[in-house]
N, C-alpha and C. Protein backbone atom coordinates (compact mmCIF):
# COMPACT_ATOMS: atom_id res chain seq x y z
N UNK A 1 76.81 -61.96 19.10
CA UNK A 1 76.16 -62.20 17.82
C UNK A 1 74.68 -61.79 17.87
N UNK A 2 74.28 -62.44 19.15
CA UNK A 2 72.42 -61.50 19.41
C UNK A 2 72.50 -60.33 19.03
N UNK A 3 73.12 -59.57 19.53
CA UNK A 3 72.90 -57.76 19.73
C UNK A 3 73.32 -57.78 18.18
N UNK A 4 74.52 -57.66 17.94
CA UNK A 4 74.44 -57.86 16.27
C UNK A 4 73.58 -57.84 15.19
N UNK A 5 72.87 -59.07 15.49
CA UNK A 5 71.57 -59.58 14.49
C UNK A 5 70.39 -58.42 14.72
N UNK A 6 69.80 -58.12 16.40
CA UNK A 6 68.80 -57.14 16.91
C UNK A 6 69.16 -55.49 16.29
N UNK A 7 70.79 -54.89 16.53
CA UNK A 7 71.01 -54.16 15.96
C UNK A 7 70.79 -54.27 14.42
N UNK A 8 71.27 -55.32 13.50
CA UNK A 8 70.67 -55.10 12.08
C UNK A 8 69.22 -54.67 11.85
N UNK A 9 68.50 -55.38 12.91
CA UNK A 9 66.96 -55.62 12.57
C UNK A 9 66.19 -54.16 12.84
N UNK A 10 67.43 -53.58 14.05
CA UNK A 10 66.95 -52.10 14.28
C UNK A 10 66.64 -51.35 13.28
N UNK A 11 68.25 -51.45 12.80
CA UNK A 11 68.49 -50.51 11.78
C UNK A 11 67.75 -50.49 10.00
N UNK A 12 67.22 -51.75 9.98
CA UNK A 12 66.19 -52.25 8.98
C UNK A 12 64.95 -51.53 9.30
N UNK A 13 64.31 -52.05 10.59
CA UNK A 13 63.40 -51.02 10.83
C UNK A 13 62.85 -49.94 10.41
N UNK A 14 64.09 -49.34 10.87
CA UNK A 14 64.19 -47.90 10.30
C UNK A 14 64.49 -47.24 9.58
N UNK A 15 64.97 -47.79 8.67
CA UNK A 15 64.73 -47.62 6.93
C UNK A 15 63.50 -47.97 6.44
N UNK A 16 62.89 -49.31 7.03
CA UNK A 16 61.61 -49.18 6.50
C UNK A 16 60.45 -48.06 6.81
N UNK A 17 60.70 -47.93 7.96
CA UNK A 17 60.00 -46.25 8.28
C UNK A 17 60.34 -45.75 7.51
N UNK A 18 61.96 -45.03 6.69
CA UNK A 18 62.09 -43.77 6.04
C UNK A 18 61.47 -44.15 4.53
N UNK A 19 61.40 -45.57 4.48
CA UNK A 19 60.96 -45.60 3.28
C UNK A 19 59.42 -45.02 3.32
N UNK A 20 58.90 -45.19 3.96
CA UNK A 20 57.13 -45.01 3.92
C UNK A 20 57.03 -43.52 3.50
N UNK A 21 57.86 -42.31 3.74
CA UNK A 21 58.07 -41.12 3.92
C UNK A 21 58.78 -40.61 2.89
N UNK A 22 60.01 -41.05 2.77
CA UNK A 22 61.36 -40.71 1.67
C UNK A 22 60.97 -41.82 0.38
N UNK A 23 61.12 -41.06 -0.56
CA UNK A 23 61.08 -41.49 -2.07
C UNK A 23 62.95 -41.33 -2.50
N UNK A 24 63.77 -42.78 -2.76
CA UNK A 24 64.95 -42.65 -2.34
C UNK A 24 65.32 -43.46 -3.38
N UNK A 25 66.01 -43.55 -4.40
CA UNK A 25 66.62 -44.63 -5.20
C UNK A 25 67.09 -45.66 -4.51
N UNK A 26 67.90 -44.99 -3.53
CA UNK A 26 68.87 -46.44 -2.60
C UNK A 26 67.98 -47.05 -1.46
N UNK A 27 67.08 -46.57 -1.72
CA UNK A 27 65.70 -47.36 -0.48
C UNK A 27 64.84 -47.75 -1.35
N UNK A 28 64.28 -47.38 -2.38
CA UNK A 28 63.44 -48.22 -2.68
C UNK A 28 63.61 -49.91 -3.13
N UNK A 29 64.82 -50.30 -3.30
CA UNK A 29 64.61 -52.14 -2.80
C UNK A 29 64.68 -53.06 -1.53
N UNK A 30 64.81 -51.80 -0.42
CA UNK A 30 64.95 -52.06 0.79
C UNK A 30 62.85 -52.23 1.23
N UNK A 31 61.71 -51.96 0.27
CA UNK A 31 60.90 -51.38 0.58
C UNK A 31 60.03 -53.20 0.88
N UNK A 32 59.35 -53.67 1.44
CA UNK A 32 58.64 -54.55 2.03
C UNK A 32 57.62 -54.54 0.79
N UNK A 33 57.05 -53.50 0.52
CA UNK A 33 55.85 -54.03 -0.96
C UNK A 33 56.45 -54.16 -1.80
N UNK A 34 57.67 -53.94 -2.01
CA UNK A 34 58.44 -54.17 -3.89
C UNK A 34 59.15 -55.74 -3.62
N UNK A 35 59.04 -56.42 -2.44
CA UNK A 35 59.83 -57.41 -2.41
C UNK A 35 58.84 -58.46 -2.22
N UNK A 36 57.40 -58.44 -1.94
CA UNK A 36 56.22 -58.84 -1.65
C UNK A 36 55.01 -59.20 -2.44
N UNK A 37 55.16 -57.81 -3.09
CA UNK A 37 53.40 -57.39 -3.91
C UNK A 37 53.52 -57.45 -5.36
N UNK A 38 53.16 -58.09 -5.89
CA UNK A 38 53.29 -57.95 -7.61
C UNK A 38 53.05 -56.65 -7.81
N UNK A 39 51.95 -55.89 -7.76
CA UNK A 39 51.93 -54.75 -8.29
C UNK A 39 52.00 -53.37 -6.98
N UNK A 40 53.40 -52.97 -6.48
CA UNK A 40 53.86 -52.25 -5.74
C UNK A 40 53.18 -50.39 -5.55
N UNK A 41 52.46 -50.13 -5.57
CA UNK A 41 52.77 -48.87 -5.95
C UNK A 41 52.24 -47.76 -4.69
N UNK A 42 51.94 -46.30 -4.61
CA UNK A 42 52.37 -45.51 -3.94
C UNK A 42 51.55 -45.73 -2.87
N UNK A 43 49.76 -46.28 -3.24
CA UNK A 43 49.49 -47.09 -2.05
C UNK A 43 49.97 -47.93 -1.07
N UNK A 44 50.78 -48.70 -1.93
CA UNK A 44 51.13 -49.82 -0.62
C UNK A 44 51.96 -49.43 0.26
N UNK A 45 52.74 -47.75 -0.17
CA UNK A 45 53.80 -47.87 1.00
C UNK A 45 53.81 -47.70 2.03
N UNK A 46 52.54 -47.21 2.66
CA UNK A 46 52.68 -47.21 3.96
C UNK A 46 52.56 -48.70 4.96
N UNK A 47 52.55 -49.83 4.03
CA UNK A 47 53.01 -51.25 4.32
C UNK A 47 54.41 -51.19 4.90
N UNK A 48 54.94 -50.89 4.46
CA UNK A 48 56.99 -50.30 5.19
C UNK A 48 56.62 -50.00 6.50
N UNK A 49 55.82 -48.72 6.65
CA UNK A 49 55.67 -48.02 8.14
C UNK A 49 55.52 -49.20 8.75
N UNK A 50 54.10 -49.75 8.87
CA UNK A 50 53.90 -51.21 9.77
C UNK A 50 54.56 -52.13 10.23
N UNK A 51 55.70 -52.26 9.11
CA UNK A 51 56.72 -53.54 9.47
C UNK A 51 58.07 -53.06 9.36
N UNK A 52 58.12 -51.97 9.67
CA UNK A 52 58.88 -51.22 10.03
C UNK A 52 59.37 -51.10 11.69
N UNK A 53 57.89 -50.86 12.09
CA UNK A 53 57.78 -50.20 13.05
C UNK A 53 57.48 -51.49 14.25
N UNK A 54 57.02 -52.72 13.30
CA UNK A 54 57.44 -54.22 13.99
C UNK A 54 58.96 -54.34 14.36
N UNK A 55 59.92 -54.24 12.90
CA UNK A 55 60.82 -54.78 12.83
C UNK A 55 61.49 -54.18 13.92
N UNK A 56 61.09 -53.13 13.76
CA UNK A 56 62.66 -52.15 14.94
C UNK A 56 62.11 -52.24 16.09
N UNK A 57 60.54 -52.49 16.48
CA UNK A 57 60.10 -52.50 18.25
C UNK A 57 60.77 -53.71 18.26
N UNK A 58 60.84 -55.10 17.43
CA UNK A 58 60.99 -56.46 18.32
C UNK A 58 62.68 -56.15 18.74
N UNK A 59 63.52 -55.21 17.44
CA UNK A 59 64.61 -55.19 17.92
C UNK A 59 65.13 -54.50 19.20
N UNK A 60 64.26 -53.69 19.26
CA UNK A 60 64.44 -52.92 20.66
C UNK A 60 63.87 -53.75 21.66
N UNK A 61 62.77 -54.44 21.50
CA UNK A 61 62.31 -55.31 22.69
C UNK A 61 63.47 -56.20 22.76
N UNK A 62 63.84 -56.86 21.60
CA UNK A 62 64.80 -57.76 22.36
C UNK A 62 66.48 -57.45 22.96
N UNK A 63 66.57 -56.28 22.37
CA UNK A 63 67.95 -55.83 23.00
C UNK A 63 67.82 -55.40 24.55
N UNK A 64 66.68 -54.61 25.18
CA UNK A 64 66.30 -54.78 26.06
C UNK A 64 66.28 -55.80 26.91
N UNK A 65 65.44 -56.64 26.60
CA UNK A 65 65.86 -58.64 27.41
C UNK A 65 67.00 -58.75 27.71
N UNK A 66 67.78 -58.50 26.55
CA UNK A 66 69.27 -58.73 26.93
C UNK A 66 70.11 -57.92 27.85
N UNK A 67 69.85 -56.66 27.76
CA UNK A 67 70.29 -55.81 28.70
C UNK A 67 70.05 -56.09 30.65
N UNK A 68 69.09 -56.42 30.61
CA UNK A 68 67.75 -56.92 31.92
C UNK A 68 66.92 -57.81 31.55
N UNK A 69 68.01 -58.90 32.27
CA UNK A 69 67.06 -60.28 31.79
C UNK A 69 66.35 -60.15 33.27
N UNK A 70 64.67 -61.60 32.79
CA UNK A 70 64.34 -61.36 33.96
C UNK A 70 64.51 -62.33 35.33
């Protein structure tokens, strides 16, 4: 169920990256400022990259742990 949850969080991640980049109908409610910011717009998106790039390191950090605990 860990790896599971870490794999979702990966794969969230990294949509939020493509969002920062890709202008996407089916990504933009996946986007961290439209779910956040009252007033969303082309500024804020590189807010995605950031917590993006959280979301998918902690998932990789923690799938790692699991792989080689210490």
């Amino acid at each position: 169920m860990d790896i599971a949850v870490n794999l979702i969080g990966i794969i969230y991640g990294f949509i939020l990256i493509l969002t920062a980049f890709v202008r996407n109908k089916a990504l933009e409610p996946m986007r961290v400022d439209v779910l956040f910011m009252p007033q969303p717009t082309e500024k804020t998106r590189p807010v995605n990259l950031i917590f993006g790039i959280l979301v998918a390191g902690y998932g990789i950090y923690s799938l790692f742990l699991k792989a080689n605990p210490p």
